[in-house]
C-alpha atoms as a PDB file:
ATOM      1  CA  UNK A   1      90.451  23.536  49.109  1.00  0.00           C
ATOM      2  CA  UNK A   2      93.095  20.857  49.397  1.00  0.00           C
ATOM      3  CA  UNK A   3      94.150  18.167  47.190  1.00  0.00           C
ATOM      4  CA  UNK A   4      92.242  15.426  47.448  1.00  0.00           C
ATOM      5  CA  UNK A   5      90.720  12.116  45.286  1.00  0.00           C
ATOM      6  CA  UNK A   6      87.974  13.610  43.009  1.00  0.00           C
ATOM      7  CA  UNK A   7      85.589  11.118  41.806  1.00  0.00           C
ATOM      8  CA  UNK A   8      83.610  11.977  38.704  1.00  0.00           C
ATOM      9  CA  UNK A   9      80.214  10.438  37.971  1.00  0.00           C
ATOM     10  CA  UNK A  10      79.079  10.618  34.297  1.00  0.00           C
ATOM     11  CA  UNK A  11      75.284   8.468  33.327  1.00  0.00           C
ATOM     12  CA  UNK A  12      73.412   8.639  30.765  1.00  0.00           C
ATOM     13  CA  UNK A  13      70.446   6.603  29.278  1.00  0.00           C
ATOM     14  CA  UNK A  14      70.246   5.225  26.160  1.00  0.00           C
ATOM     15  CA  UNK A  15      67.554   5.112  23.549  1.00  0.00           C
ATOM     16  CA  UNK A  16      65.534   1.962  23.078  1.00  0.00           C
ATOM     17  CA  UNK A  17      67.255  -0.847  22.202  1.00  0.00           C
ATOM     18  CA  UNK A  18      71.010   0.936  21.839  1.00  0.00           C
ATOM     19  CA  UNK A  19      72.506   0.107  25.746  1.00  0.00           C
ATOM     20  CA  UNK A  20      74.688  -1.893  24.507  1.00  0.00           C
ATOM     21  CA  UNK A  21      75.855   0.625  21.826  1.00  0.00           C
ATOM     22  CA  UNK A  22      76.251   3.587  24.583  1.00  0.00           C
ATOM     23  CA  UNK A  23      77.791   0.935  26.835  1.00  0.00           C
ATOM     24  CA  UNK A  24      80.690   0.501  23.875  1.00  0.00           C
ATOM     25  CA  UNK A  25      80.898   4.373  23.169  1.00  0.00           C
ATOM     26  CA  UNK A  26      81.200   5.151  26.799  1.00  0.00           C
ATOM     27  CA  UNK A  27      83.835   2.651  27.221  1.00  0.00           C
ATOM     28  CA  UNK A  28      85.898   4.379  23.878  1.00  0.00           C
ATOM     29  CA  UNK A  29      85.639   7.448  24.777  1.00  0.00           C
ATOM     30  CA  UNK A  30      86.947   6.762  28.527  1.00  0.00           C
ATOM     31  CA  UNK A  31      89.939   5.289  26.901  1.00  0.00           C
ATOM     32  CA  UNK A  32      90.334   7.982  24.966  1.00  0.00           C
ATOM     33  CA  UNK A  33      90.492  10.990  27.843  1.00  0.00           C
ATOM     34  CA  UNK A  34      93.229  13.309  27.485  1.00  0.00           C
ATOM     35  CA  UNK A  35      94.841  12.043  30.624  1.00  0.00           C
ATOM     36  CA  UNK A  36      94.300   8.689  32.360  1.00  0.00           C
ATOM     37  CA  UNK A  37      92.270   8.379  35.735  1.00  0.00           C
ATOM     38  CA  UNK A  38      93.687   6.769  38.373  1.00  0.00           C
ATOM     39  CA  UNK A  39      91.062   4.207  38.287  1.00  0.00           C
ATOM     40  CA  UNK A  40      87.835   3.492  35.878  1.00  0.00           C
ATOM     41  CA  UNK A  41      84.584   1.431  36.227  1.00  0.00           C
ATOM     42  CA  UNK A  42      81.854   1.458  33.630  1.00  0.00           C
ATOM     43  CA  UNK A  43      78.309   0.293  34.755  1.00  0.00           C
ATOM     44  CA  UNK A  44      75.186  -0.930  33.638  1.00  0.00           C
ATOM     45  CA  UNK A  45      71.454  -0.455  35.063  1.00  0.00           C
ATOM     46  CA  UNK A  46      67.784  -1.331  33.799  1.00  0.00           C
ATOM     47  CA  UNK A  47      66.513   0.941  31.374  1.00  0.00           C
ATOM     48  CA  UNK A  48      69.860   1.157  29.321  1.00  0.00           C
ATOM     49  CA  UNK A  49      71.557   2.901  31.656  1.00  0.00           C
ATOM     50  CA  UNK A  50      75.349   3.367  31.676  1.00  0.00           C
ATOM     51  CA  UNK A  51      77.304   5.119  34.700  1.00  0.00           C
ATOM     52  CA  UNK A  52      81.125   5.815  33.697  1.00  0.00           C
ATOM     53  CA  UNK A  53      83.027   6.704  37.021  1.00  0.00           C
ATOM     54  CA  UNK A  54      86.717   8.218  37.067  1.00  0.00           C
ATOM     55  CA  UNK A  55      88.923   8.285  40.216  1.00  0.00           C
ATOM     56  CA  UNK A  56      91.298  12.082  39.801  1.00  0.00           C
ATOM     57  CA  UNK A  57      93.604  11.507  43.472  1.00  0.00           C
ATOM     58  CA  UNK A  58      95.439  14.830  44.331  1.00  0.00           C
ATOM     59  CA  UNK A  59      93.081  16.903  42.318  1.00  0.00           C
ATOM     60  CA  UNK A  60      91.178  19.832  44.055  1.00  0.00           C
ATOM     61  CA  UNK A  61      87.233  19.884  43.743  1.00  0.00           C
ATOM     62  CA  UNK A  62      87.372  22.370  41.184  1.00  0.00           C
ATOM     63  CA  UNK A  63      90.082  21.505  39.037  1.00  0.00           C
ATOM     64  CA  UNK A  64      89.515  21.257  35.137  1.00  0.00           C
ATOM     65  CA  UNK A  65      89.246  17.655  34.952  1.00  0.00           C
ATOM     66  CA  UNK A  66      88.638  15.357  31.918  1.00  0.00           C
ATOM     67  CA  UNK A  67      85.129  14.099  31.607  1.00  0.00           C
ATOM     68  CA  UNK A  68      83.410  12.206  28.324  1.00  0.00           C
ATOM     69  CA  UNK A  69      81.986  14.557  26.124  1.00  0.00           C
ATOM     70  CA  UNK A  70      77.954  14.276  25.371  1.00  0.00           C
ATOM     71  CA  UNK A  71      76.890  11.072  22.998  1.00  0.00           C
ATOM     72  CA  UNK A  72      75.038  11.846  19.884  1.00  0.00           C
ATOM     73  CA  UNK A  73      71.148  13.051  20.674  1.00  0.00           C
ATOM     74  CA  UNK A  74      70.115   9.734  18.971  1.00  0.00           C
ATOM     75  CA  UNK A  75      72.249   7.645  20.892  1.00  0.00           C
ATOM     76  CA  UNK A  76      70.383   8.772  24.595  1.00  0.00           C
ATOM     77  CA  UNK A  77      66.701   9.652  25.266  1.00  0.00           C
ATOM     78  CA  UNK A  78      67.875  12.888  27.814  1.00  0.00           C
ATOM     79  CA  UNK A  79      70.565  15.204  28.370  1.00  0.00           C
ATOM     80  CA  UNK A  80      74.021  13.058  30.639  1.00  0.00           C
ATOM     81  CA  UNK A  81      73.975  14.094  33.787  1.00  0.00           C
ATOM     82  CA  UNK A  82      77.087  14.687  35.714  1.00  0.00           C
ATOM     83  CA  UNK A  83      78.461  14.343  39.132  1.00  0.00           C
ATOM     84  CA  UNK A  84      81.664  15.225  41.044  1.00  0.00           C
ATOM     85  CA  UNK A  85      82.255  14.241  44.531  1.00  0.00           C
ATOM     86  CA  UNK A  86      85.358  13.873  47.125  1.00  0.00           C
ATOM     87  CA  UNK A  87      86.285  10.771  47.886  1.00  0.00           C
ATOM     88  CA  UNK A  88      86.140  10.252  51.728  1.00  0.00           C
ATOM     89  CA  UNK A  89      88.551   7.574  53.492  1.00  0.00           C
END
């Protein structure tokens, strides 16, 4: 596959009460990738949700890619899940 823009989804929920202590770890440990994206958004939803999205342009699909690691077990209520996509212009 050709180089393209990946775009990789990370989300996660937080236990009760600690969104806005996942929101603050997400956001350190995005800063803290081994490379920088070429663009970064962190999100919030109901139920202490957080969405970290990183934009990788001339990367192939499966390329090794950094991606934030898995919080603590008592900082989320169920395992991060993780997309990857192509962006399409």
């Amino acid at each position: 596959m050709s180089a393209t823009t990946v775009v990789l989804m990370w989300e996660a929920r937080a236990a009760d009460g600690r969104g806005g202590e996942l929101l603050e770890w997400a956001r350190a440990r995005a800063a803290e990738l081994s490379r920088a994206p070429a663009r970064r958004e962190l999100l919030r939803a109901p139920q202490d949700r957080v969405l970290v999205m990183t934009w990788w342009p001339d990367a192939a699909y499966g390329d090794d890619l950094p991606e934030l690691p898995e919080p603590a077990a008592g900082l989320i209520t169920r395992p991060v899940h993780r997309w990857r996509f192509e962006a399409v212009y």
